[in-house]
Protein backbone atom coordinates (compact mmCIF):
# COMPACT_ATOMS: atom_id res chain seq x y z
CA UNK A 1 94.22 127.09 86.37
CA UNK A 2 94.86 123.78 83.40
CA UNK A 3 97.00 122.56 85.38
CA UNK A 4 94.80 122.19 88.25
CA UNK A 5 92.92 119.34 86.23
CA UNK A 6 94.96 116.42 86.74
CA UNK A 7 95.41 113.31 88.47
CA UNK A 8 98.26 112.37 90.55
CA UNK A 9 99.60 110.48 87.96
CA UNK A 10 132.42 109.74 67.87
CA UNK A 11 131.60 110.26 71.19
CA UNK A 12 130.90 107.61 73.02
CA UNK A 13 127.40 106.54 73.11
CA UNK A 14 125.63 104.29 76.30
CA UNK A 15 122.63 102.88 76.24
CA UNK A 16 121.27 101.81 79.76
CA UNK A 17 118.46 99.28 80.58
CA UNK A 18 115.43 100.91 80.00
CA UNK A 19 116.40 104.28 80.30
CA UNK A 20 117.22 106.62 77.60
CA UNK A 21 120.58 106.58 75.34
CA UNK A 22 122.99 108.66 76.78
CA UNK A 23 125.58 110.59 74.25
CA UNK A 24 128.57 111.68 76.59
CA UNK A 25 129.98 115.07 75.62
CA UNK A 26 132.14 115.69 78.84
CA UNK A 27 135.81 115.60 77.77
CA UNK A 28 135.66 115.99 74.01
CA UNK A 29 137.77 119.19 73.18
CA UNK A 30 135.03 121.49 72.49
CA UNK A 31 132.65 120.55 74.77
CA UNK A 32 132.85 123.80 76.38
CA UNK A 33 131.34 125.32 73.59
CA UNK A 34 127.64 123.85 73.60
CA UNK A 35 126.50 125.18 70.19
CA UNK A 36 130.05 124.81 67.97
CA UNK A 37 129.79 121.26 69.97
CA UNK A 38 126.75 120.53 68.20
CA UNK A 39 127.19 122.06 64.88
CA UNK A 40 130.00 119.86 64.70
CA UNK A 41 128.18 116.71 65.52
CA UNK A 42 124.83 117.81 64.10
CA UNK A 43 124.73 114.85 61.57
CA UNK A 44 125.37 112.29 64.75
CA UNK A 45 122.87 113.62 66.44
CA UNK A 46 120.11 114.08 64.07
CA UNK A 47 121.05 110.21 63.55
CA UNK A 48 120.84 108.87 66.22
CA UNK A 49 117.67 110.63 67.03
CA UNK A 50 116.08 109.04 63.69
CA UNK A 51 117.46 105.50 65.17
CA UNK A 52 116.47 105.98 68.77
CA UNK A 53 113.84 108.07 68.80
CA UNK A 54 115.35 110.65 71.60
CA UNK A 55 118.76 110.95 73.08
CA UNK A 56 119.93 112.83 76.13
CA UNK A 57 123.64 114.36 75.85
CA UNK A 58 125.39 115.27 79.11
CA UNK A 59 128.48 117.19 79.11
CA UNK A 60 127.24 120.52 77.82
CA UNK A 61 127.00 122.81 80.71
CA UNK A 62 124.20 124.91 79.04
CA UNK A 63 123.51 127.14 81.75
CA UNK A 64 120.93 129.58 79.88
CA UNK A 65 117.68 129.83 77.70
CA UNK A 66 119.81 131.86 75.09
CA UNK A 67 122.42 128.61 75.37
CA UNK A 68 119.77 126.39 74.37
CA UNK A 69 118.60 128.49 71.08
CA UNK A 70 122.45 128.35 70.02
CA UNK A 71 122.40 124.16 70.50
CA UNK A 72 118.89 124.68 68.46
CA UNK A 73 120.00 127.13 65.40
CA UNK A 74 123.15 124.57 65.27
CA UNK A 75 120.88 121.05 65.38
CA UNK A 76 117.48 121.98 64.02
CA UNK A 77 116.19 122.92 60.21
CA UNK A 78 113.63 125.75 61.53
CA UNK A 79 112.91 126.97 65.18
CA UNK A 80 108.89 127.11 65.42
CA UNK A 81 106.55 129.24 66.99
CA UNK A 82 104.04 127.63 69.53
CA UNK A 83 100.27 128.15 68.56
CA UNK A 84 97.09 126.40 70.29
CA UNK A 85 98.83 125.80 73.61
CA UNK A 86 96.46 124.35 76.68
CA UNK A 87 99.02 125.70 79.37
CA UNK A 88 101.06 128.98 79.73
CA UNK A 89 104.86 128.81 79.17
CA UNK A 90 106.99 132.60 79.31
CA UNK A 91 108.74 132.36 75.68
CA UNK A 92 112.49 132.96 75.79
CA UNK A 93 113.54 133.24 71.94
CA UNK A 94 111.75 132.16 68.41
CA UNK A 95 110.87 128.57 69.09
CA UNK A 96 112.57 128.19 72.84
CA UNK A 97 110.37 128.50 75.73
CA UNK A 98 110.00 127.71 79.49
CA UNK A 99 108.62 124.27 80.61
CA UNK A 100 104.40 124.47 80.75
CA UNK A 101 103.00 125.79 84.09
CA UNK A 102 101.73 122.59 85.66
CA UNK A 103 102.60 121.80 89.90
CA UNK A 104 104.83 120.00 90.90
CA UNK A 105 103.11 117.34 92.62
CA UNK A 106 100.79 116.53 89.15
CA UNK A 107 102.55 114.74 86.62
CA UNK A 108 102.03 115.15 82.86
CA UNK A 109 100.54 112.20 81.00
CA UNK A 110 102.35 110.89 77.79
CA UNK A 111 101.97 112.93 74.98
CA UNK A 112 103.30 114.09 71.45
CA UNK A 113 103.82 118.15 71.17
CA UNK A 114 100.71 119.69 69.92
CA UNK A 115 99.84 116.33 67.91
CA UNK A 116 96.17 118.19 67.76
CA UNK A 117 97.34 121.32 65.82
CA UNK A 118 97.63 120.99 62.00
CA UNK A 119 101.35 121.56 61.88
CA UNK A 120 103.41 120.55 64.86
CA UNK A 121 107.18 120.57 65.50
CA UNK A 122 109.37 117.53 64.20
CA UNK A 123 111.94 117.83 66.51
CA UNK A 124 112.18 118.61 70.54
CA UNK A 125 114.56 119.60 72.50
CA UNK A 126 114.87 120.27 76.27
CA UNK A 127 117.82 121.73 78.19
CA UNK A 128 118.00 121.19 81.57
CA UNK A 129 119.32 124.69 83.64
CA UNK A 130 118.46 123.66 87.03
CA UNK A 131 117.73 119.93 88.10
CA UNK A 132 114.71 119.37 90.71
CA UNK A 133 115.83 117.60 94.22
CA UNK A 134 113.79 114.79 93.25
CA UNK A 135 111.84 113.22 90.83
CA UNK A 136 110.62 115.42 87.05
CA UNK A 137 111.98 113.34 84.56
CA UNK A 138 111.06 114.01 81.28
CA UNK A 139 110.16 110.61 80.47
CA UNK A 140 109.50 108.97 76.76
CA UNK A 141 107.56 106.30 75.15
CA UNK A 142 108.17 104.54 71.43
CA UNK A 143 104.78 105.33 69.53
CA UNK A 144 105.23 102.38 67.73
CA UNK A 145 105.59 100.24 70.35
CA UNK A 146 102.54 101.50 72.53
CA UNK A 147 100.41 101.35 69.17
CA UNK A 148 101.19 97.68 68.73
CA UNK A 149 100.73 97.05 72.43
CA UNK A 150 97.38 98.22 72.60
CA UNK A 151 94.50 96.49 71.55
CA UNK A 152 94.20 95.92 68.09
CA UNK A 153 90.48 96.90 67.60
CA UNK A 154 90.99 100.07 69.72
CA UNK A 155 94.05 101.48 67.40
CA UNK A 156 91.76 100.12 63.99
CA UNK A 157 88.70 102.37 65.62
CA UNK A 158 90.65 105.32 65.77
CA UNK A 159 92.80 104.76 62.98
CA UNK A 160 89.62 104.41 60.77
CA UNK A 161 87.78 107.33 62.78
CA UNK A 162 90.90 109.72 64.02
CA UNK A 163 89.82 111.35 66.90
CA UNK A 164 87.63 115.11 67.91
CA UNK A 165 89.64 117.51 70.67
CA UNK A 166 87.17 120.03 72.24
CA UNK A 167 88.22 123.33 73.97
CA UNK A 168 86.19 125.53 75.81
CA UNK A 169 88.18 128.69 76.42
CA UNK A 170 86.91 129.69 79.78
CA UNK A 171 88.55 132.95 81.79
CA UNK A 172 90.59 131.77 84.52
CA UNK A 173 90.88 127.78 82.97
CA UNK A 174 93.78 126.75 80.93
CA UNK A 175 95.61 128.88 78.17
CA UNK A 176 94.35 132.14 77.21
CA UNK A 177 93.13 133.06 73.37
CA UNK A 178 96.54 135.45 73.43
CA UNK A 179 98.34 132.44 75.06
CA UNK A 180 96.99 129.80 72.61
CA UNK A 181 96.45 132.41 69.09
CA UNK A 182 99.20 135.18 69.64
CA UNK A 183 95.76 137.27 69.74
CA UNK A 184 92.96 138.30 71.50
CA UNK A 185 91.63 139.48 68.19
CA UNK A 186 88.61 137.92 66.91
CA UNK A 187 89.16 138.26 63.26
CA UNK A 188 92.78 136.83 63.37
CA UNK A 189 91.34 134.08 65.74
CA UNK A 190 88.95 133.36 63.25
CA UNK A 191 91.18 133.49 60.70
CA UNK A 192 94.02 131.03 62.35
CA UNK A 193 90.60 128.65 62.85
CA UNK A 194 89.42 128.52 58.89
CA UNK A 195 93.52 128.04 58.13
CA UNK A 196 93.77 125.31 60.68
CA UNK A 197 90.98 123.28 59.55
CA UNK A 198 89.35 124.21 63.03
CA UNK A 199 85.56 124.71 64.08
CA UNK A 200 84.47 127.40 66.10
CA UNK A 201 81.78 129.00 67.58
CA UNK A 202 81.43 132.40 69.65
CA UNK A 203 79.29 131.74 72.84
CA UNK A 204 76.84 134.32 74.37
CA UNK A 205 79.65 135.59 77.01
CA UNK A 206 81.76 135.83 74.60
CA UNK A 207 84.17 132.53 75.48
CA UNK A 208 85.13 130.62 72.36
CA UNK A 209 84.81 126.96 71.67
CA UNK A 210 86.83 124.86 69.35
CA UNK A 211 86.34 121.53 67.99
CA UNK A 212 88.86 119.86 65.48
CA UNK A 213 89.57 116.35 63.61
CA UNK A 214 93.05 114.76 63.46
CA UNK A 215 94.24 111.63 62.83
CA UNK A 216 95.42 109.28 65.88
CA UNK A 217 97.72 107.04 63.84
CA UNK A 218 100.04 108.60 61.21
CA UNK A 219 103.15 107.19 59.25
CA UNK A 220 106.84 108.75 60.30
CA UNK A 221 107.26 110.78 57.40
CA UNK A 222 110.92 109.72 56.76
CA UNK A 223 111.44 105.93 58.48
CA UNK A 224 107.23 105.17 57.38
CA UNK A 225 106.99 103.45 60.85
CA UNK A 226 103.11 103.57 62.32
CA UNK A 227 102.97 105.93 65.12
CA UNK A 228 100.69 106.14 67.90
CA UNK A 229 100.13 110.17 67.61
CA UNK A 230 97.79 111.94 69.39
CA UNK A 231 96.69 113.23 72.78
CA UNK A 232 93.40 111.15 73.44
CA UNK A 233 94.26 109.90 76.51
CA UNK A 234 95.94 113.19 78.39
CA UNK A 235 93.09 115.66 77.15
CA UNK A 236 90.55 113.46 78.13
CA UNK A 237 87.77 114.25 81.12
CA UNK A 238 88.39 110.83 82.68
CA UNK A 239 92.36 112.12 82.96
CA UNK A 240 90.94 115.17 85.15
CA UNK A 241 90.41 115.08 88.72
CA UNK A 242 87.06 113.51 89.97
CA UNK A 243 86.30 116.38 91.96
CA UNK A 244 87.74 118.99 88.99
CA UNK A 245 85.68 117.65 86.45
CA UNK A 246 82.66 117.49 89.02
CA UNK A 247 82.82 120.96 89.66
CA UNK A 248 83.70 122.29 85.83
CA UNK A 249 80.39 119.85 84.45
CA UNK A 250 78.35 122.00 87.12
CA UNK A 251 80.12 125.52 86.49
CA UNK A 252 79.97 125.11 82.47
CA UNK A 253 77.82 122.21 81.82
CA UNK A 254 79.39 118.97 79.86
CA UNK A 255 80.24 120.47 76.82
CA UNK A 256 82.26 123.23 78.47
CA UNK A 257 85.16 121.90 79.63
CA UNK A 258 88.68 123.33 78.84
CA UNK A 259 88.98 120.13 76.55
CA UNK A 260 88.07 116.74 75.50
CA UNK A 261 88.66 114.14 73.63
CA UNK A 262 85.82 111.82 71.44
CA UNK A 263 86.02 109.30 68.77
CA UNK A 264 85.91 110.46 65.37
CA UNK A 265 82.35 110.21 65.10
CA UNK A 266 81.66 112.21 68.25
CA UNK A 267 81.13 109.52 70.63
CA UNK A 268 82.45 109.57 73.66
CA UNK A 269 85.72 107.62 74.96
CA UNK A 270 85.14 105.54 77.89
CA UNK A 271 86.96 106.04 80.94
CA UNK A 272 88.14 102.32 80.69
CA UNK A 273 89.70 103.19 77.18
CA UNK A 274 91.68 106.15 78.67
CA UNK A 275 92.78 103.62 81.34
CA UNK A 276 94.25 101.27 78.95
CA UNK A 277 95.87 103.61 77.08
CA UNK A 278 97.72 105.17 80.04
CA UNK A 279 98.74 101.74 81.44
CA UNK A 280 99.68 100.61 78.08
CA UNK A 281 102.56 104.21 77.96
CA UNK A 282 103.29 103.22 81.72
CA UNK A 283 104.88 99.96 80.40
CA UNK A 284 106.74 101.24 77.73
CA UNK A 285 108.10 104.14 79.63
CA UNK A 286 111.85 105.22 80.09
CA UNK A 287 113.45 107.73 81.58
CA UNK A 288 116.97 109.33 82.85
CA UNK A 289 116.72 111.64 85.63
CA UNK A 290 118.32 115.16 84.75
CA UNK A 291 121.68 116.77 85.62
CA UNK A 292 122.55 120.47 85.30
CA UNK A 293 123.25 121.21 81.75
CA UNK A 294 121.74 118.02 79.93
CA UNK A 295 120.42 118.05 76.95
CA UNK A 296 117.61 115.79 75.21
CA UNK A 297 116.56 115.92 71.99
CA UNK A 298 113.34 114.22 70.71
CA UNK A 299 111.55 112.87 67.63
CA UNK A 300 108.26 114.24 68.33
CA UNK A 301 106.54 111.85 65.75
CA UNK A 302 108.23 108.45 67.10
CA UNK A 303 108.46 109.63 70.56
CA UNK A 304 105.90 110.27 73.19
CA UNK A 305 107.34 112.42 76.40
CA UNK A 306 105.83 112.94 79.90
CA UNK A 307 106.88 115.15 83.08
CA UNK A 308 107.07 113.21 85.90
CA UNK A 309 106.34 114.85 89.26
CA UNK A 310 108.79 116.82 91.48
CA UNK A 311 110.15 118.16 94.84
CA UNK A 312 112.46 121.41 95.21
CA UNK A 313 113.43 124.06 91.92
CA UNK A 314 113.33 122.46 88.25
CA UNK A 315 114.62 124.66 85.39
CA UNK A 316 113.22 122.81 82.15
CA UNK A 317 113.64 124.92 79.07
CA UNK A 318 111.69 123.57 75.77
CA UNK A 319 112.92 124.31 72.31
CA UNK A 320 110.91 123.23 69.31
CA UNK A 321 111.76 123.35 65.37
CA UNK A 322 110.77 121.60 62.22
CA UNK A 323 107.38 121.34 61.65
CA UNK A 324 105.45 118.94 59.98
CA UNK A 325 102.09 118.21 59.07
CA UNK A 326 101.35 114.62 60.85
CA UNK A 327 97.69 114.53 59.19
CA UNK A 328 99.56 114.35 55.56
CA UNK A 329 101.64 111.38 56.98
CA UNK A 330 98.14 109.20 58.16
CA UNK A 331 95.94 107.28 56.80
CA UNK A 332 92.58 108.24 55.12
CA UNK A 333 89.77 108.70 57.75
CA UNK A 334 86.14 108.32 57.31
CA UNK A 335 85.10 111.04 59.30
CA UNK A 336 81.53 110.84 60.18
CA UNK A 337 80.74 113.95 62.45
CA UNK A 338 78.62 116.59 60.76
């Protein structure tokens, strides 16, 4: 399995040392009504999102997926439908799903929602139905902030060049073709590819590999702010277990891994590059550990979010709504692969 791969690695409104802002709910007369709560307070919230970047609101007492899609049809423009997923998630209404499958002990590396696909959503939001005993925060990072920590000649080299995600869709490794494409048809496969300014080829055992070109820094299409957008780091080999990405090299050969990441022009990152980059999201993390019932929302353009790792049950459900094209908000690339 994908997640096999990795690495142990007017209410009233608080904002904690670094830890997330926290919009207090509990109290307020209809706070017992989760969705009629937000619809009235949809403008707040979609505020202080834009200002903050993510906000969790406690209070709520959602207690069920279908909860969650009344919060979203109340908050959100458009729910949206997940396509090119690396991990399996059940899906619980249009645009509201469960929490990737991933073990507990692994965390999930910082990352932006699908920040490789051509369209991807605007706006987050997770509900929280049952909190773990310990640990599985869903953590955050201000793109902006991590782009103008890092190095200044790394972010021009992928601003200039964007970056390349491979994926080698091997049976038994990582999402499905019906899991990431809706279909196990080749046309419509083929079809989603040639829409989503993908590459593709058909290998001899009939496993499919994808290659496709995005930019890593893009401009928040409604604040402008420069955003460090993209999933180089977390989809890279040098993220994967030594002894996982051993073993996949020698079962499919180096270009058959479930994915990868490369520079723009094709060449490859450096381990010491992925390094830096997950150090550099390690200091600008922040987090709030979950209660029953909590609700985050996130702006999936300004805000990086991880899953930190966990002991005992964790209910996490994912909602996901306004898409947006990040590659129309970035700058012009020089791509120089063939």
């Amino acid at each position: 399995m994908l997640s096999a791969l990795f690495r142990k690695h007017r209410a009233t409104t608080v904002t904690a040392p670094d830890s997330l802002p926290l919009l207090d709910a509990e109290g307020t007369p209809d706070a017992s009504d989760a969705a009629a709560w937000a619809a009235g307070r949809r403008d707040e919230l979609r505020e202080l999102v834009a200002e903050q970047g993510a906000v969790t609101v406690r209070g709520l007492g959602l207690r069920t997926a279908a909860d969650v899609e009344s919060v979203l049809r109340r908050v959100a423009e458009r729910p949206m439908t997940e396509r090119e997923a690396f991990a399996a998630r059940d899906r619980h209404a249009d645009g509201v799903y469960s929490s990737s499958a991933w073990p507990p002990s692994q965390p999930m590396c910082m990352h932006h929602e699908l920040s490789y696909a051509l369209e991807c959503p605007g706006l987050m939001l997770f509900a929280c139905l049952e909190p773990p005993v310990e640990g599985g925060a869903t953590a955050v990072a201000d793109a902006t902030a991590v782009l103008e920590a890092l190095p200044a000649e790394l972010v021009d080299r992928f601003a200039r060049e964007g970056w390349l995600l491979t994926r080698a869709y091997n049976e038994g490794i990582g999402a499905t073709l019906g899991q990431s494409f809706g279909t196990d048809d080749r046309g419509a496969v083929e079809a989603y590819c040639r829409a989503h300014a993908i590459d593709f080829s058909w290998q001899p055992d009939g496993s499919l590999r994808t290659r496709q070109h995005r930019p890593a820094v893009v401009r928040h299409p409604v604040s402008g702010r420069r955003c460090w957008f993209n999933q180089i780091a977390f989809l890279n080999e040098w993220t994967m277990a030594p002894e996982v990405r051993e073993f996949l090299v020698e079962e499919y050969g180096p270009d058959g891994l479930p994915f990868n990441t490369l520079y723009g022009n094709g060449d490859p990152v450096p381990s010491d590059v992925v390094e830096q980059i997950n150090k550099t999201y390690e200091a600008h993390t922040v987090r709030r550990s979950w209660q029953r019932g909590d609700l985050m929302l996130v702006d999936n353009i300004r805000t990086a979010h991880s899953r930190e790792a966990y002991r005992g049950p964790r209910n996490i459900v994912v909602a996901m709504a306004d898409p947006v094209r990040p590659g129309d908000c970035g700058p012009r690339m020089r791509r120089a692969v063939a």
